[in-house]
C-alpha atoms as a PDB file:
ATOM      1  CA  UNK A   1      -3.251  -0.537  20.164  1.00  0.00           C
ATOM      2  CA  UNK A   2       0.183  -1.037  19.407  1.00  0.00           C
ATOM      3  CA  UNK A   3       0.937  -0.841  15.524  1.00  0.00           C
ATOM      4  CA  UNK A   4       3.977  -1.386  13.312  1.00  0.00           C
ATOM      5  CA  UNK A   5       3.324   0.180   9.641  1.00  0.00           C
ATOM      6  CA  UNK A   6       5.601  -1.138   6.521  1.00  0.00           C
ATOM      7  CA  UNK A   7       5.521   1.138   4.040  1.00  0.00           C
ATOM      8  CA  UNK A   8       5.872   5.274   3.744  1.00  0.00           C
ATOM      9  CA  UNK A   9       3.397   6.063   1.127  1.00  0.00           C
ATOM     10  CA  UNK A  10       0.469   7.832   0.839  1.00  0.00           C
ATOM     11  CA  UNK A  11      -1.343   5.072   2.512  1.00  0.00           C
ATOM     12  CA  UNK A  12       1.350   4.956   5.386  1.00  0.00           C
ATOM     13  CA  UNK A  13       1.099   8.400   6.071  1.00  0.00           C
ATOM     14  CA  UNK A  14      -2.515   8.957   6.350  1.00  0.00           C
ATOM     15  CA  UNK A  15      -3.640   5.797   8.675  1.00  0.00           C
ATOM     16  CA  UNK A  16      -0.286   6.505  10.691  1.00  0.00           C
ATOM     17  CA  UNK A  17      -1.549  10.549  11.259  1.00  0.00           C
ATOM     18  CA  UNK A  18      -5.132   8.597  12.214  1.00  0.00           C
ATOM     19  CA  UNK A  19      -4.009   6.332  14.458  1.00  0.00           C
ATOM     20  CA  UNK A  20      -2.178   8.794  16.667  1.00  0.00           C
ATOM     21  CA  UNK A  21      -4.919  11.441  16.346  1.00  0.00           C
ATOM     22  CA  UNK A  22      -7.204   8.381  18.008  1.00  0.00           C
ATOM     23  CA  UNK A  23      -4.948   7.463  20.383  1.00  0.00           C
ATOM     24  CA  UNK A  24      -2.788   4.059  19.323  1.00  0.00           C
ATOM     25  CA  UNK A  25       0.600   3.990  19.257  1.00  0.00           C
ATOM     26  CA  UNK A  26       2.465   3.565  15.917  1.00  0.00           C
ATOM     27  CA  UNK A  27       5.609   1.652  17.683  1.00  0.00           C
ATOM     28  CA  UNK A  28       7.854   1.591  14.307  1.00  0.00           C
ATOM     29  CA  UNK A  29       7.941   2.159  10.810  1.00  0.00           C
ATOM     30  CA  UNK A  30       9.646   0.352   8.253  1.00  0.00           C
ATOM     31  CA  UNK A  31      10.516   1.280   4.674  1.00  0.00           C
ATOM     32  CA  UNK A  32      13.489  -0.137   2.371  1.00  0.00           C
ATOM     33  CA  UNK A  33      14.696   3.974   2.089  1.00  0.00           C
ATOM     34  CA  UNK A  34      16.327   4.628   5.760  1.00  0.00           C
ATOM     35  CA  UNK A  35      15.228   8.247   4.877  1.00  0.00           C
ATOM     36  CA  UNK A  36      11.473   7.931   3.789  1.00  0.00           C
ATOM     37  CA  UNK A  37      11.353   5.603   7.131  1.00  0.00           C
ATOM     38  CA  UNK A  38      13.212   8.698   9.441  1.00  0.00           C
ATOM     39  CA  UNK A  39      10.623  11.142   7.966  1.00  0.00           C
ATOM     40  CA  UNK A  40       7.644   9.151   8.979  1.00  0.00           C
ATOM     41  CA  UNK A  41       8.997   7.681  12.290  1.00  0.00           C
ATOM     42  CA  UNK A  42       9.536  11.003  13.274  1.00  0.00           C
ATOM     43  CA  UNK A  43       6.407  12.439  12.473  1.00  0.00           C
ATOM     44  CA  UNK A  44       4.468   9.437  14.306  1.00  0.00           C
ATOM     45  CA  UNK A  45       6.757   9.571  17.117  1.00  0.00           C
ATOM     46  CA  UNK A  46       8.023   6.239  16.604  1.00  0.00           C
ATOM     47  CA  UNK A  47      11.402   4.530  16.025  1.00  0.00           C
ATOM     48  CA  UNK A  48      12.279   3.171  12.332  1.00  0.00           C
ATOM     49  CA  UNK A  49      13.971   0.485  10.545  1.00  0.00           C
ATOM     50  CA  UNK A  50      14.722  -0.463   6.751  1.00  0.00           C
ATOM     51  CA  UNK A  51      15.240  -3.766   8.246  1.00  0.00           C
ATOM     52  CA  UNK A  52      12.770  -6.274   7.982  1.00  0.00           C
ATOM     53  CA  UNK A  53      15.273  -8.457  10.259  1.00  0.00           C
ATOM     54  CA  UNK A  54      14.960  -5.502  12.902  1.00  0.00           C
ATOM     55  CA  UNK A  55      10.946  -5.480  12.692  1.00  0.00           C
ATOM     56  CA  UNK A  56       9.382  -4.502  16.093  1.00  0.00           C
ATOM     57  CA  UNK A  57       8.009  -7.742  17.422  1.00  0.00           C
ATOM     58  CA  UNK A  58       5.537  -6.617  20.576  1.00  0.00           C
ATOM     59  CA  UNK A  59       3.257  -4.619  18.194  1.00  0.00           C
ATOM     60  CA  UNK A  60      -0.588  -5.616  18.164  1.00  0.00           C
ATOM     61  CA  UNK A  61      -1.022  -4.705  14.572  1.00  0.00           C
ATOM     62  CA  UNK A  62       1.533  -4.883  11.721  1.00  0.00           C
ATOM     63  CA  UNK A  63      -0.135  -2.788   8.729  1.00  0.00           C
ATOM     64  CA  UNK A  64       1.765  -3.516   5.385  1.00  0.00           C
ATOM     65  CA  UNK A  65       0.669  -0.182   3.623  1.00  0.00           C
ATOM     66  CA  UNK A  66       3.506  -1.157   0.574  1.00  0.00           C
ATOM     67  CA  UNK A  67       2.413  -1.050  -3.022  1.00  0.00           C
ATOM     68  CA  UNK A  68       0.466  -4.415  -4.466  1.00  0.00           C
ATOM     69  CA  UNK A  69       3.742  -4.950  -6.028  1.00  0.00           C
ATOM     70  CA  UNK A  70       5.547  -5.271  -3.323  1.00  0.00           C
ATOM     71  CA  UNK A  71       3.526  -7.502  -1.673  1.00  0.00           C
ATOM     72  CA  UNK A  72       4.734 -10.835  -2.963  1.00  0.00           C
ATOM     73  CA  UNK A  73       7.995  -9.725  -2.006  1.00  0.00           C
ATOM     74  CA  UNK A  74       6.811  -9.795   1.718  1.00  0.00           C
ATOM     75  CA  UNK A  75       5.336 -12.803   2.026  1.00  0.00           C
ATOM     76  CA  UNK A  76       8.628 -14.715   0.557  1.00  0.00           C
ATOM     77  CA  UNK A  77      10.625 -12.600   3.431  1.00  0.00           C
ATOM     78  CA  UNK A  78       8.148 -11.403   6.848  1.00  0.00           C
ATOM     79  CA  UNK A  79       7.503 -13.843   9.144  1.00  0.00           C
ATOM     80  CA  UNK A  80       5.516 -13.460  12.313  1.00  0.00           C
ATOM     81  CA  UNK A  81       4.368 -16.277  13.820  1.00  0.00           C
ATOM     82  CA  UNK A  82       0.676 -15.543  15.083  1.00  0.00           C
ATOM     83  CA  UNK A  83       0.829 -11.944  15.308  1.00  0.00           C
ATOM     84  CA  UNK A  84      -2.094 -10.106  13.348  1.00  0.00           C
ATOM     85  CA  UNK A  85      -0.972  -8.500   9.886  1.00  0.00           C
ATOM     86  CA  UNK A  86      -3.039  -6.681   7.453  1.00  0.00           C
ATOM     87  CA  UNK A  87      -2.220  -5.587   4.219  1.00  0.00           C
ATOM     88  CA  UNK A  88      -3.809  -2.578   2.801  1.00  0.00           C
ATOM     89  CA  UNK A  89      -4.626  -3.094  -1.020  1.00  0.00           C
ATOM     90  CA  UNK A  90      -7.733  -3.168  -2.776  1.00  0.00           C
ATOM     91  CA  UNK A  91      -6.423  -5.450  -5.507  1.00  0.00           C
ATOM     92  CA  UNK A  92      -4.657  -8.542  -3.665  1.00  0.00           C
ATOM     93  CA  UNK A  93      -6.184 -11.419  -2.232  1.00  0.00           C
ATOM     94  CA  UNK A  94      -5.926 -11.992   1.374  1.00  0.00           C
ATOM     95  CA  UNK A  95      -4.182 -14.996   0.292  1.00  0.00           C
ATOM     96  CA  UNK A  96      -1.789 -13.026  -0.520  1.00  0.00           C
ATOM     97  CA  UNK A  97      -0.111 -12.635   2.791  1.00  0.00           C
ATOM     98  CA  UNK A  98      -0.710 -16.256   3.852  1.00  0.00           C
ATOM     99  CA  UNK A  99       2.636 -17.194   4.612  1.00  0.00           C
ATOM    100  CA  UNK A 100       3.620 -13.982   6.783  1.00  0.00           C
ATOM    101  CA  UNK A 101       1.326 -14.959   9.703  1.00  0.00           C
ATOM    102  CA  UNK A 102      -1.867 -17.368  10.346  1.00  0.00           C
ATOM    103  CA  UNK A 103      -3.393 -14.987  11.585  1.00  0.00           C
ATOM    104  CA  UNK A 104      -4.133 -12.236   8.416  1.00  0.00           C
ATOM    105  CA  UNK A 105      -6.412  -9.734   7.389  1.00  0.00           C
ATOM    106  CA  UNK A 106      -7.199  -6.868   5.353  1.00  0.00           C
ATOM    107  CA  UNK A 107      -7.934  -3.143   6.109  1.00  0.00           C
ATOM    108  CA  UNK A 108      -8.438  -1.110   2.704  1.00  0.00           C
ATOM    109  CA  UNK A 109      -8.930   2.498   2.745  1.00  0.00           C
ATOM    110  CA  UNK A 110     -11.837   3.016  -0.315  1.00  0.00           C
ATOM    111  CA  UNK A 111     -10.349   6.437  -0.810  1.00  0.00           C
ATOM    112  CA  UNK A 112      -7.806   8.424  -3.075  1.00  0.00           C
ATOM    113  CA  UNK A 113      -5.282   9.114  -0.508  1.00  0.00           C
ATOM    114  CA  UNK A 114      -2.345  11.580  -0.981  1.00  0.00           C
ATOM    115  CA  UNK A 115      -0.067  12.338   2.219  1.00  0.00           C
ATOM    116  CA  UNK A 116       0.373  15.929   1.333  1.00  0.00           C
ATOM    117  CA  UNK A 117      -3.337  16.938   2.049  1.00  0.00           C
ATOM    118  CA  UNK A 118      -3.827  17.891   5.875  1.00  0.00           C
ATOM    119  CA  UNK A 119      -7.261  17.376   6.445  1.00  0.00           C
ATOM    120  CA  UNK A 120      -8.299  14.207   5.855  1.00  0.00           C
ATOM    121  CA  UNK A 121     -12.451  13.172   3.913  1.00  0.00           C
ATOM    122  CA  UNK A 122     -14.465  10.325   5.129  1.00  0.00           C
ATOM    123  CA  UNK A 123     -12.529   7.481   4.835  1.00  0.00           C
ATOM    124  CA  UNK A 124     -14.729   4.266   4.016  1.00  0.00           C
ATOM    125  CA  UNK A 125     -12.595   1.099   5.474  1.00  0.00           C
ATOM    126  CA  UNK A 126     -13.343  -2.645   4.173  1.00  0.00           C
ATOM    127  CA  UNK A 127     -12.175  -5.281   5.892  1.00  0.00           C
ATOM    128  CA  UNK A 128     -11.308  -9.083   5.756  1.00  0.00           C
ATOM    129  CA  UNK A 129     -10.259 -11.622   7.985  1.00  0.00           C
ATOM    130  CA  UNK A 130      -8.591 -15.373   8.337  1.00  0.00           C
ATOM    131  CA  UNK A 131     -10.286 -16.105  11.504  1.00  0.00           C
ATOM    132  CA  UNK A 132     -13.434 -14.327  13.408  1.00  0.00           C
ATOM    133  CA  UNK A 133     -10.904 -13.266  16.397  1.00  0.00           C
ATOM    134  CA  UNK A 134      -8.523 -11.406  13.728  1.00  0.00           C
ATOM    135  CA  UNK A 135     -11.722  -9.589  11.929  1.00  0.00           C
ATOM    136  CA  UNK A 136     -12.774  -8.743  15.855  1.00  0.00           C
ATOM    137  CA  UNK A 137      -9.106  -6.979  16.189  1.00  0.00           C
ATOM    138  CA  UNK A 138      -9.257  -5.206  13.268  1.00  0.00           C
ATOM    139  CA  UNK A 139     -12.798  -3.913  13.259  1.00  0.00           C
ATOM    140  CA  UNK A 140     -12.164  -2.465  16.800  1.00  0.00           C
ATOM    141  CA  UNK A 141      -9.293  -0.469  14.954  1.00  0.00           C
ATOM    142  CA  UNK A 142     -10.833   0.850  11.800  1.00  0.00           C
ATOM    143  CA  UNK A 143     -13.751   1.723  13.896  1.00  0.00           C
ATOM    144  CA  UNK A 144     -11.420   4.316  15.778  1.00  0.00           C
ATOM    145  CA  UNK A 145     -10.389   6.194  12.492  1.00  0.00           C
ATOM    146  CA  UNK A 146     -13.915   5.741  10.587  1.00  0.00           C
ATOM    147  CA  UNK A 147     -17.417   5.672  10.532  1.00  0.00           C
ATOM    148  CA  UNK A 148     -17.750   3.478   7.967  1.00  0.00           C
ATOM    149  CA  UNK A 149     -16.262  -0.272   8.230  1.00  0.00           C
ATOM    150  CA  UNK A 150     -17.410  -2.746   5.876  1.00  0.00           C
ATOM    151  CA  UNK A 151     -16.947  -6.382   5.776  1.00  0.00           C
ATOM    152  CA  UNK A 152     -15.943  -8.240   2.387  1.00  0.00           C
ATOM    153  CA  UNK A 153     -14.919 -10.914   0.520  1.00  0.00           C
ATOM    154  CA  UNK A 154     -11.513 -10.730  -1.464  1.00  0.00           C
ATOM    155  CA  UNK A 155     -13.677 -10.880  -4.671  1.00  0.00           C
ATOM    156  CA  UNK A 156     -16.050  -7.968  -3.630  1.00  0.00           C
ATOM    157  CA  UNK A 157     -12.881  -5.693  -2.565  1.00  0.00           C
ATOM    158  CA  UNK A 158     -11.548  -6.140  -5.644  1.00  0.00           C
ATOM    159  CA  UNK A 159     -14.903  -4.921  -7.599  1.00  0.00           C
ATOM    160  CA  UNK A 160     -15.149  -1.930  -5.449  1.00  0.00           C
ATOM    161  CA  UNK A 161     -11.680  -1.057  -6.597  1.00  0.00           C
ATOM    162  CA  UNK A 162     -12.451  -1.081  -9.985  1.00  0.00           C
ATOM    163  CA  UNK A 163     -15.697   1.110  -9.357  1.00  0.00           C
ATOM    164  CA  UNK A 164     -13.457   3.383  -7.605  1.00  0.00           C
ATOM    165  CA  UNK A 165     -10.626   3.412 -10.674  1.00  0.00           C
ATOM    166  CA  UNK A 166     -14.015   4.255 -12.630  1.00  0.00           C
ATOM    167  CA  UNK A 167     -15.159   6.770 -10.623  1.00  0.00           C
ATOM    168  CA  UNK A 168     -12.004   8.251  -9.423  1.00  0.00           C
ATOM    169  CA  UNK A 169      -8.967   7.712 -11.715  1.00  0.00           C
ATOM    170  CA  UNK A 170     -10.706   7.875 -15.064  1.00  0.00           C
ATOM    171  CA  UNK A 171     -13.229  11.114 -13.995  1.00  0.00           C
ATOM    172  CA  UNK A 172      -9.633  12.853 -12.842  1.00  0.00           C
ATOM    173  CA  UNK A 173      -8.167  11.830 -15.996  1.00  0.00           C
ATOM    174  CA  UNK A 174     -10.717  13.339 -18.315  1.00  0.00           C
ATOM    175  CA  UNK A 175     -10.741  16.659 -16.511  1.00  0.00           C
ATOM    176  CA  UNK A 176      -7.008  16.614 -17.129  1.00  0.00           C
ATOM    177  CA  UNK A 177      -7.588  16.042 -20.763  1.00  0.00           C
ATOM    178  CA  UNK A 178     -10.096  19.272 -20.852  1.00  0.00           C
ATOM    179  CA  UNK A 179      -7.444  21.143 -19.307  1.00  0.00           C
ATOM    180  CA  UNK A 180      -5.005  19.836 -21.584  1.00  0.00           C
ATOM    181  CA  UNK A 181      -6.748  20.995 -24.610  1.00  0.00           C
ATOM    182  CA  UNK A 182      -7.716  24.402 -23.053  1.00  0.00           C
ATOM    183  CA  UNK A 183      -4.145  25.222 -22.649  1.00  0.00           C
ATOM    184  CA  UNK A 184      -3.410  23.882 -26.586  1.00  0.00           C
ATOM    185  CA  UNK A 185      -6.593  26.165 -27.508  1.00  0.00           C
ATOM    186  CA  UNK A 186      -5.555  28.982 -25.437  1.00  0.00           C
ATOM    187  CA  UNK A 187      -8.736  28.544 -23.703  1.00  0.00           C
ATOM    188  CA  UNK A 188      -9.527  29.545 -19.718  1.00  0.00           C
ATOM    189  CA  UNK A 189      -9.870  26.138 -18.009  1.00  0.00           C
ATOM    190  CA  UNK A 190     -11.212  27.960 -15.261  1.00  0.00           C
ATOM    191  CA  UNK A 191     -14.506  28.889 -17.227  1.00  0.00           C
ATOM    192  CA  UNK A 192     -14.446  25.064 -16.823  1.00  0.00           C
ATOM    193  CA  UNK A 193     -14.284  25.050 -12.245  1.00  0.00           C
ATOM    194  CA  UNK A 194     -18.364  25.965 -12.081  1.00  0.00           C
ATOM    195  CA  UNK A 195     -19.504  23.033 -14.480  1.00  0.00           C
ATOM    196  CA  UNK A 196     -17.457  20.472 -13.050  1.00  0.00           C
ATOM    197  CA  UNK A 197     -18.225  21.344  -8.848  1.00  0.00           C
ATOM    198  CA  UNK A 198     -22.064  21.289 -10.060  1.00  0.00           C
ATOM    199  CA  UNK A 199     -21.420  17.879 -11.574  1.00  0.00           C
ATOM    200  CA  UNK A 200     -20.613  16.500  -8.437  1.00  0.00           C
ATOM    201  CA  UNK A 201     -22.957  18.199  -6.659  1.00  0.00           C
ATOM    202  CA  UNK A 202     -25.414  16.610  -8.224  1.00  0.00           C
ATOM    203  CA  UNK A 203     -24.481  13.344  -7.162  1.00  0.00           C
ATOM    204  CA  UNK A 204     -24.865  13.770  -3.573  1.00  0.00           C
ATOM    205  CA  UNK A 205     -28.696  14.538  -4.170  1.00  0.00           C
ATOM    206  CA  UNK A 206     -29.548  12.511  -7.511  1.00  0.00           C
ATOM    207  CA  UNK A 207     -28.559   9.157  -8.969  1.00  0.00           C
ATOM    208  CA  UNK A 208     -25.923  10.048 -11.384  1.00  0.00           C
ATOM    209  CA  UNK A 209     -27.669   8.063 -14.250  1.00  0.00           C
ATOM    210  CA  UNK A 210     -30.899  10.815 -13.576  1.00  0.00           C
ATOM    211  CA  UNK A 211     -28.870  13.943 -13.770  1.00  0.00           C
ATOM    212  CA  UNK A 212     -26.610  13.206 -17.410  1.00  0.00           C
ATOM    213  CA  UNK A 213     -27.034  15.588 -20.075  1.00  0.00           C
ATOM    214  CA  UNK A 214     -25.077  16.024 -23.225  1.00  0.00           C
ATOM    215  CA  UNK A 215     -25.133  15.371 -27.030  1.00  0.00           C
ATOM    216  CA  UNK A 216     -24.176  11.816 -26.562  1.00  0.00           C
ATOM    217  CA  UNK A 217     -27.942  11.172 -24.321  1.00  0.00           C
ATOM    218  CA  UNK A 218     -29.488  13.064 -26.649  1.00  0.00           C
ATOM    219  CA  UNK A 219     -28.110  11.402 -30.054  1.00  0.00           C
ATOM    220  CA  UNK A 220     -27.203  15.304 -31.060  1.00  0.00           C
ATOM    221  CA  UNK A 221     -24.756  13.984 -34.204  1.00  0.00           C
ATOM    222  CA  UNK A 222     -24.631  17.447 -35.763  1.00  0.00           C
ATOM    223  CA  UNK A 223     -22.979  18.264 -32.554  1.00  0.00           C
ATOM    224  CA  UNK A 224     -20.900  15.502 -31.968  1.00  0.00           C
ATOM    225  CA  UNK A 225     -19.262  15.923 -35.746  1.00  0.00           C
ATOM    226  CA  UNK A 226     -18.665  19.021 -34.654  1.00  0.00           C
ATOM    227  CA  UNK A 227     -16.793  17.982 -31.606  1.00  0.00           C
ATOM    228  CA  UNK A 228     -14.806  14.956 -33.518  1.00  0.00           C
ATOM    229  CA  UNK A 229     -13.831  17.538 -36.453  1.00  0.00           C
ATOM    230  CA  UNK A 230     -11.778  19.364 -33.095  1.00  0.00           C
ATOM    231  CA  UNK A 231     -10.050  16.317 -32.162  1.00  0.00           C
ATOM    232  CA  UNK A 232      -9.075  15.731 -35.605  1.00  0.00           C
ATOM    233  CA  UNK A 233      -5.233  16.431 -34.716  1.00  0.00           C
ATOM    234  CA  UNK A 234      -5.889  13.945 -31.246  1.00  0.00           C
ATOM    235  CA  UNK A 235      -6.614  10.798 -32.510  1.00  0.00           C
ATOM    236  CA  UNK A 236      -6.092   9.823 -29.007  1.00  0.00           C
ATOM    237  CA  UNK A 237      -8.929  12.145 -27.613  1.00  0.00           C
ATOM    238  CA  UNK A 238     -11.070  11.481 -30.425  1.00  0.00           C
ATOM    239  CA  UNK A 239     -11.599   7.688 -29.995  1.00  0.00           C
ATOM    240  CA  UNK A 240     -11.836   8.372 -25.849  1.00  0.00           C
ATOM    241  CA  UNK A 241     -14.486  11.053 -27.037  1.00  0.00           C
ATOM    242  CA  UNK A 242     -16.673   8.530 -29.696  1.00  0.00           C
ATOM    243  CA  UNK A 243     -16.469   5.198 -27.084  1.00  0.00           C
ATOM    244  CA  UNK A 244     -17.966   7.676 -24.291  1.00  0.00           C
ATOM    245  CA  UNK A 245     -20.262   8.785 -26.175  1.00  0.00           C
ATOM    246  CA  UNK A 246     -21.275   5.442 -27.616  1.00  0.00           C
ATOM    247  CA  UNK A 247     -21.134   4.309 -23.511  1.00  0.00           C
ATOM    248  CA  UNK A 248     -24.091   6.846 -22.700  1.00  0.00           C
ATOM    249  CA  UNK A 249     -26.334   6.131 -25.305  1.00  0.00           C
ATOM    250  CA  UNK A 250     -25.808   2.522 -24.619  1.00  0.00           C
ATOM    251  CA  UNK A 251     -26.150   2.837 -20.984  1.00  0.00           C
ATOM    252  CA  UNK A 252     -29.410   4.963 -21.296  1.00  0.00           C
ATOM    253  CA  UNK A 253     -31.027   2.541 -24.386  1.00  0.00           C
ATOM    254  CA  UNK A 254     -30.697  -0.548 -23.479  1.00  0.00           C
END
């Protein structure tokens, strides 16, 4: 197919690299930065634009892969007609878009994407329609760049999101916490690599809520004291520490 991408983040980049590696044809890119647009036009072979007035009009596809915030901003100014369009958030409605095209749809990526990496994981794509002839389009293109495509509603994407922020955002976050407080300690995070590659390990064999260990499952207070007394001078820390711990012996008690 023939695809026009708006946006040149990490999004942008990686289904742009797919599409060419399967064999579609990204036609343009547009970005609001003439420069971020040149660097991924060129890449993708394909001409650019920071126009939205200049917007390629003989694509099959338009992908908006533009931050949720700038997604309102869109719909007030892209207009095209019939032509399929897609946005590419987890968190916005398909609604959202209503007024760019009648004929809209959704392709989100349930992955953490970052353009710099070069090799690209399984890439899990859910997908939403406005009419059974648009969700027909798109499904014939996310099935070219992955072997998982999902249909859902606008209410379901936006759950899986927030399982993913869980899973994801939050687990990344804590591990930079630990390394945080290693460097304050003078302590060698990398004692720290084995412990945390076994805990995902784990959860490709064993459903995670079978595999959790810790003070917190086992009500181990002399321990946890312990542990609080150290966050004493990160009150910030500290409270993250007691309401996870209170979370797992909740989670495993009721």
């Amino acid at each position: 197919m023939d695809i026009v991408i708006v946006g040149t983040g990490n999004v942008a980049h990686c289904f742009g690299q797919l599409l060419k590696i399967h064999g579609h044809q990204v036609k343009q890119v547009v970005s609001r930065q003439l420069e971020h647009a040149r660097e991924l036009g060129e890449m993708l072979n394909a001409a650019y634009t920071n126009d939205l007035q200049d917007i390629n009009m003989d694509a099959d596809i338009y992908l908006l892969a533009v931050s949720d915030s700038a997604i309102p901003e869109l719909n007030d100014e892209l207009r095209l007609g019939k032509r399929i369009v897609a946005h590419t958030a987890g968190a916005v409605p398909l609604s959202a878009i209503s007024r760019i095209s009648s004929n809209t749809g959704v392709l989100y990526p349930l992955q953490s994407i970052r353009k710099e990496i070069k090799s690209y994981p399984p890439i899990p794509v859910m997908l939403e329609a406005s009419s059974d002839e648009v969700l027909r389009r798109l499904q014939a293109l996310a099935q070219s760049i992955s072997g998982s495509v999902t249909v859902t509603t606008s209410a379901q994407r936006l759950k899986y999101h927030l399982t993913a922020v869980l899973c994801n955002n939050f687990t990344n976050h804590l591990i930079a916490q630990a390394k945080a407080y290693c460097e304050a300690e003078q302590l060698d995070f990398s004692l720290l690599q084995p412990i945390i590659k076994e805990t995902f390990d784990r959860l490709e064999k064993h459903p995670p809520e079978t595999v959790q260990t810790g003070p917190a499952l086992r009500q181990d207070e002399v321990t946890m004291q312990l542990h609080r007394q150290l966050l004493a001078g990160n009150e910030y820390l500290q409270l993250v520490y007691q309401v996870m711990s209170d979370a797992i012996y909740q989670f495993h008690n009721k």
